[in-house]
Protein backbone atom coordinates (compact mmCIF):
# COMPACT_ATOMS: atom_id res chain seq x y z
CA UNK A 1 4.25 35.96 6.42
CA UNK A 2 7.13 33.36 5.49
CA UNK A 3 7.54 35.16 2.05
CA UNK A 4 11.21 35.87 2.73
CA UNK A 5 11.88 32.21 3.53
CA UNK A 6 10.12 31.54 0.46
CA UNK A 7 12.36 33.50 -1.69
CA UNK A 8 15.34 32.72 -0.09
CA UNK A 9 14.31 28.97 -0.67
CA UNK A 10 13.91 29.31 -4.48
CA UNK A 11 16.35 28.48 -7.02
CA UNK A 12 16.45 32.06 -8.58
CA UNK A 13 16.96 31.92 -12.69
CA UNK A 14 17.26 35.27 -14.57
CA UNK A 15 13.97 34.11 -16.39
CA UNK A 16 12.26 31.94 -14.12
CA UNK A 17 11.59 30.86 -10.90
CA UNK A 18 12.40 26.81 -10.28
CA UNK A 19 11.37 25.25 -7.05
CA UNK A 20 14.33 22.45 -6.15
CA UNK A 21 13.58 18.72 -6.90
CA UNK A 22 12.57 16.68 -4.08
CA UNK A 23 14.84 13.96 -2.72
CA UNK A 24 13.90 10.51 -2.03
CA UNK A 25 15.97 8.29 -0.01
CA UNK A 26 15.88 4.53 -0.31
CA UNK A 27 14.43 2.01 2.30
CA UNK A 28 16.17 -1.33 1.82
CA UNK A 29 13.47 -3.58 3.37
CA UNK A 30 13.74 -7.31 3.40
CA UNK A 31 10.45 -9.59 3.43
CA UNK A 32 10.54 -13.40 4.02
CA UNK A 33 7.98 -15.70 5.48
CA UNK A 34 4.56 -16.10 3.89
CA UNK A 35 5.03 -14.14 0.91
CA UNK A 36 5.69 -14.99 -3.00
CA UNK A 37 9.00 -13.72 -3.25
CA UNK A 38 10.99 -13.50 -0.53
CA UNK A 39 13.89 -11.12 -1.17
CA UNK A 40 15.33 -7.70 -0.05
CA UNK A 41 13.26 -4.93 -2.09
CA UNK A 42 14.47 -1.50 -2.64
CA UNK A 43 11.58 1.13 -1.72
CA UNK A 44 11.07 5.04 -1.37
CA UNK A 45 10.95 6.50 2.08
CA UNK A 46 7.50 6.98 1.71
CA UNK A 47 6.71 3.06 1.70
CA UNK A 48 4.67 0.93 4.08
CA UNK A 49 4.09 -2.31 4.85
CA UNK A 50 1.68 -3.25 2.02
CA UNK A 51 3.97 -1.83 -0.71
CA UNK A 52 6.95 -4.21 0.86
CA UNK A 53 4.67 -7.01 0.92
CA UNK A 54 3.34 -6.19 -2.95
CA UNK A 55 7.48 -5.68 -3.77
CA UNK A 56 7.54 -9.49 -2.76
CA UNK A 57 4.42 -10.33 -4.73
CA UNK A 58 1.71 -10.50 -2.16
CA UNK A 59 0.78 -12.89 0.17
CA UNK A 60 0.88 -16.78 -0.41
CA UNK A 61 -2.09 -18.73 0.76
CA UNK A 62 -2.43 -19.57 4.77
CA UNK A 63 -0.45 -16.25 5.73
CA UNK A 64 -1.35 -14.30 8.75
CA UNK A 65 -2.36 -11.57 6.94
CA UNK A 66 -3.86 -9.30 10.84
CA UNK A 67 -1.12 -7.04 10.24
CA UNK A 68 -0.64 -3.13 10.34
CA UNK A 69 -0.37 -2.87 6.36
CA UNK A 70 -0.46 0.59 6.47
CA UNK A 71 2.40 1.08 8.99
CA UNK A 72 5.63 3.00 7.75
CA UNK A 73 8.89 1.61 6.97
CA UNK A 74 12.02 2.38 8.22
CA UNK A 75 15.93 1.68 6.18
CA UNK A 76 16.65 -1.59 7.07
CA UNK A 77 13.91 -3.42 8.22
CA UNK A 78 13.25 -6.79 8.00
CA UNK A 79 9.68 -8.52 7.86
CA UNK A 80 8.63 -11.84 8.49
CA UNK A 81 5.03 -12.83 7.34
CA UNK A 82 3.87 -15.68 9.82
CA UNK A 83 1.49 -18.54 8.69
CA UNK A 84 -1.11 -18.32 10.69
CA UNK A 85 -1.14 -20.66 13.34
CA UNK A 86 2.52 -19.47 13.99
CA UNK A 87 3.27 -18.43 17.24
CA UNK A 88 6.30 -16.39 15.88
CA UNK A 89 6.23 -12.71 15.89
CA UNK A 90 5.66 -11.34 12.38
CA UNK A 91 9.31 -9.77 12.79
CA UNK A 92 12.29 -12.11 13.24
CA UNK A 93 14.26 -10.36 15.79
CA UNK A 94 12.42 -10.06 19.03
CA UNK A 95 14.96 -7.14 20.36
CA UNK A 96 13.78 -5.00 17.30
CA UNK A 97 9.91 -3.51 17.83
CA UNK A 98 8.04 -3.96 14.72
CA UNK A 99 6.04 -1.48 12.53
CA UNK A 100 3.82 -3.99 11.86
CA UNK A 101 2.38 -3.89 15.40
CA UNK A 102 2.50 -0.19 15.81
CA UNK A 103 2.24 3.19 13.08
CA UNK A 104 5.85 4.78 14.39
CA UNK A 105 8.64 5.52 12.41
CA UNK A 106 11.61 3.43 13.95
CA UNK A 107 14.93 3.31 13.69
CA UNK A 108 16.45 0.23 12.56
CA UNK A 109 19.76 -0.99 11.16
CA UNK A 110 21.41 0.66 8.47
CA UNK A 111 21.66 -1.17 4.72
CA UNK A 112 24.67 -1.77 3.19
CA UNK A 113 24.99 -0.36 -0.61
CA UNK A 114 24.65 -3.93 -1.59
CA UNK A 115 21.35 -3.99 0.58
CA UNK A 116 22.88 -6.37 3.15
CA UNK A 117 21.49 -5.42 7.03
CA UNK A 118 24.81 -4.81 8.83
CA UNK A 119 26.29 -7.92 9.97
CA UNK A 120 23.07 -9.98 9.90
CA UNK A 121 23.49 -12.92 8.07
CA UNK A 122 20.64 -13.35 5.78
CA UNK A 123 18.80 -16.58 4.80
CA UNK A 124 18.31 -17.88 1.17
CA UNK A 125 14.76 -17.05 -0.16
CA UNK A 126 12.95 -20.04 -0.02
CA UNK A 127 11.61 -20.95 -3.74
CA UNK A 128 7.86 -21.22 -3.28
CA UNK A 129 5.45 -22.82 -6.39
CA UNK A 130 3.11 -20.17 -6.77
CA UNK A 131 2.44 -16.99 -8.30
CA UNK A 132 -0.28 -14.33 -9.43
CA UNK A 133 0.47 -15.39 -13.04
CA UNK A 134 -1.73 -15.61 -15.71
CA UNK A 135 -3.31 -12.52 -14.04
CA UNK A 136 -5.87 -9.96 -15.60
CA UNK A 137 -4.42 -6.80 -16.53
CA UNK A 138 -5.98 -3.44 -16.54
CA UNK A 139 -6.91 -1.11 -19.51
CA UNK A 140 -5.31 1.97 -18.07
CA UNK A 141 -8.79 3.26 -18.12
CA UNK A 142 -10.79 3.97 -14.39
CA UNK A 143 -14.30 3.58 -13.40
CA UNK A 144 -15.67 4.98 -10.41
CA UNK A 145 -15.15 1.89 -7.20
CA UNK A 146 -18.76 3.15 -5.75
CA UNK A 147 -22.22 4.07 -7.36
CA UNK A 148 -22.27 7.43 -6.18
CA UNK A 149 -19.38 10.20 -7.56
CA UNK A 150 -19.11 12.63 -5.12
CA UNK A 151 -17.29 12.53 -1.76
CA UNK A 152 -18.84 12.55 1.71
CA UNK A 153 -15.33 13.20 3.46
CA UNK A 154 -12.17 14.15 3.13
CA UNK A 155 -10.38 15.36 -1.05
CA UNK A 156 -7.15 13.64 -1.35
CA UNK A 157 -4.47 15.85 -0.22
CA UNK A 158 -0.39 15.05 1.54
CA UNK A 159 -2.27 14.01 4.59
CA UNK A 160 -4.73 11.88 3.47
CA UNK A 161 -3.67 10.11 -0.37
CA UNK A 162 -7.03 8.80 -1.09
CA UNK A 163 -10.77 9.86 -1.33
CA UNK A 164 -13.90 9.29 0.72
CA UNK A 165 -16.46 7.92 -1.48
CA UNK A 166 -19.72 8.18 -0.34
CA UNK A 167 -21.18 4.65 -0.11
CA UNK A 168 -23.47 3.55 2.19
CA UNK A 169 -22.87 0.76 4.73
CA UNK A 170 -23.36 -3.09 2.30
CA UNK A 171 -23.33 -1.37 -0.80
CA UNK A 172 -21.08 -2.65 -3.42
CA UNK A 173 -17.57 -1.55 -3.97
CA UNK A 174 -16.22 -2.50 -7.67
CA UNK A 175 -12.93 -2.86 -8.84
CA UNK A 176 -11.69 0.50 -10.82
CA UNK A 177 -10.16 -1.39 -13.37
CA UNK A 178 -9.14 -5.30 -14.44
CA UNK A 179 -6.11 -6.92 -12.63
CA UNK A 180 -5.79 -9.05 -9.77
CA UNK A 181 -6.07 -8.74 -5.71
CA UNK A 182 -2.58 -8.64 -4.10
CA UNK A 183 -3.33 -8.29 -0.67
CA UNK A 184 -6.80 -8.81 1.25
CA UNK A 185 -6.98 -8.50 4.88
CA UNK A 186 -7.41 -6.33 8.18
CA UNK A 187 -5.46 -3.40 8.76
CA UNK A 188 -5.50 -2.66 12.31
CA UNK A 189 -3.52 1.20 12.07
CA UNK A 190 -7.01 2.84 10.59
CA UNK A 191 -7.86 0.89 7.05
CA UNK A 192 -10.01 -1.72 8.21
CA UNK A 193 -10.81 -4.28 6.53
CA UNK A 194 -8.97 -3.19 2.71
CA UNK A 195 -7.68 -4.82 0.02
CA UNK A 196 -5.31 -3.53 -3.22
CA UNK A 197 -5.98 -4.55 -6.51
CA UNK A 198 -2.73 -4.65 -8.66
CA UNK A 199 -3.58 -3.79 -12.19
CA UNK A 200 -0.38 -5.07 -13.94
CA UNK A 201 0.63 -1.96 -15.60
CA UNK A 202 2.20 -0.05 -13.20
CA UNK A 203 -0.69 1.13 -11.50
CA UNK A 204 -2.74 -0.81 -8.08
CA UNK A 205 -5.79 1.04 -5.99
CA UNK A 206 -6.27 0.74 -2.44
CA UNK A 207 -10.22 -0.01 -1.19
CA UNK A 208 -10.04 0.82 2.97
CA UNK A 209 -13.31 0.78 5.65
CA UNK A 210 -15.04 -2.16 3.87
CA UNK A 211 -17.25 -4.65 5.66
CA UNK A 212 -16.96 -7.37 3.67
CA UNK A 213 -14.10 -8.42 1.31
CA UNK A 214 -15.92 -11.09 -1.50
CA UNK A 215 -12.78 -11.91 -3.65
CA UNK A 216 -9.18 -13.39 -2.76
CA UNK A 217 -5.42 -12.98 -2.82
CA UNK A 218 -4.17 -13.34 -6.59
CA UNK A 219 -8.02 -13.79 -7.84
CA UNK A 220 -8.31 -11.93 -11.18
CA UNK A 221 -11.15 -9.57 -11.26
CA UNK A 222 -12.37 -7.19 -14.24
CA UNK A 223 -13.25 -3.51 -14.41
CA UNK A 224 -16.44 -3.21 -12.68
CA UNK A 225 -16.86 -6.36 -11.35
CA UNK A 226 -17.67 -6.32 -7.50
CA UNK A 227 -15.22 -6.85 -5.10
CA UNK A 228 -16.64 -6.14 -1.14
CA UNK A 229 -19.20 -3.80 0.33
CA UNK A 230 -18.68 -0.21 1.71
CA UNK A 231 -18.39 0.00 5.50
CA UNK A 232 -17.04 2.00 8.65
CA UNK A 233 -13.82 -0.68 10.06
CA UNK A 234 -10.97 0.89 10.87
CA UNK A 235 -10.83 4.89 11.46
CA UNK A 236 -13.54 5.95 10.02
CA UNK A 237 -16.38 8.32 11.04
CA UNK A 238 -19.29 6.58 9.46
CA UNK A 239 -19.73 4.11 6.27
CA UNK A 240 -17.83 4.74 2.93
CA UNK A 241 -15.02 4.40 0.86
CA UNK A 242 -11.50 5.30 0.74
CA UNK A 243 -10.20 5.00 -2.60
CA UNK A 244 -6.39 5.33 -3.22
CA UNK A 245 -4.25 5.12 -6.90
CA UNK A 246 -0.95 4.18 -6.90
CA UNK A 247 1.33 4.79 -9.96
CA UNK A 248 4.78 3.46 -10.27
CA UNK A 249 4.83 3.06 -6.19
CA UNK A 250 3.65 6.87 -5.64
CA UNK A 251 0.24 7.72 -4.43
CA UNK A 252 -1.53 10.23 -7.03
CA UNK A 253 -4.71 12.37 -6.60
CA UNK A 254 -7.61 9.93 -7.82
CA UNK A 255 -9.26 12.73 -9.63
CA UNK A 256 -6.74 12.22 -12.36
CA UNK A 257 -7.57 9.27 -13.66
CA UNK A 258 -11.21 8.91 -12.67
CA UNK A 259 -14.10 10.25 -15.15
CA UNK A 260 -15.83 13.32 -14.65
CA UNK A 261 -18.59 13.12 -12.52
């Protein structure tokens, strides 16, 4: 069943059969407030809110980082990180709903070629004195994040771009390889309590579900060394850990780069 839409889908060769490249469209997204580098940031239409926030470097100390970091991004969109304390909404037009308080796709104001939001003016970046520099950088090489090797839910697949780990609830969760944390925080769409680890060479992982997060924002950590303890916050049906790998800003299947179990 479907085979003739199959067929008929297929760039036919006289040799070969080649399946058509995919298309990704950009998402201009701007991100000011409480970040490192305030800017407009070109992304694919995959993006969410944490890879916006890592475009502009992570966030700075004293940001409001209860956010939905794994909500999706729409063309457009602008972000405002809040300090906490703020009473501001972490969006700077209150007539626009934000994917940071909900997981819908939205439509928002179309970008300019030049990346400008319509006619919405848009403020300088303000220069801020700090950085992740001087950060560890990764070998290119993975460990396992968890003791055990084998999964105890769901295989990375479209619908779900990570593993589940089995870990036990307080057992340690390590960093996969040497770089420094980007963001640490709550997610409140289904990651819990999660934090990415940047790696400096192109590739970051993801660590969701965790109850307790022991390092911080733009602390460099080493390959191995641990970084929180396995849990069940967010979505998830009992304690363990989702693992995700990021290369180049596209999720891949960890199995690629981990070692054989």
């Amino acid at each position: 069943m479907g085979g003739g839409w199959l067929y008929n889908n297929i760039v036919h060769t006289d040799a070969i059969l080649v399946t058509p490249e995919p298309t990704h469209l950009p998402l201009h997204v701007q991100v000011t407030g409480a970040v490192v580098n305030p800017g407009i940031y070109d992304l694919n239409e995959d993006s969410r809110v944490f890879h916006a926030i890592a475009a502009a470097g992570g966030f700075v100390p004293g940001a409001d980082t209860r956010i939905n970091l794994a909500a999706h991004l729409y063309d457009g969109q602008r972000l405002d990180i809040s300090y906490l304390g703020q009473v501001e909404s972490p969006v700077l037009s209150s007539s626009t709903p934000s994917a940071l308080v909900n997981n819908d796709v939205m439509n928002g104001p179309a970008a300019t070629e030049g990346g400008e939001m319509g006619a919405v003016p848009l403020p300088t970046p303000t220069p801020r004195n700090y950085s992740c520099s001087d950060a560890a950088v990764g070998s290119g090489v993975f460990i396992w994040p968890a003791d055990a090797h084998f999964l105890s839910g769901n295989d990375f697949s479209y619908t779900h771009p990570g593993l589940d780990i089995a870990a036990g609830l307080g057992s340690p969760v390590y960093a996969a390889d040497s770089g420094f944390v980007r963001i640490a925080g709550n997610d409140s769409s289904g990651y819990g309590n999660m934090l990415e680890i940047d790696h400096g060479n192109g590739y970051s992982t993801i660590y969701a579900h965790l109850s307790a997060i022991e390092v911080a924002i733009c602390q460099s950590v080493n390959s191995g060394q641990r970084i929180g303890s396995a849990g069940d916050t967010g979505n998830a049906d009992g304690a363990h850990l989702h693992f995700e790998v990021i290369q180049d800003g596209i999720y891949i299947d960890p199995w690629s780069v981990l070692p054989q179990p």
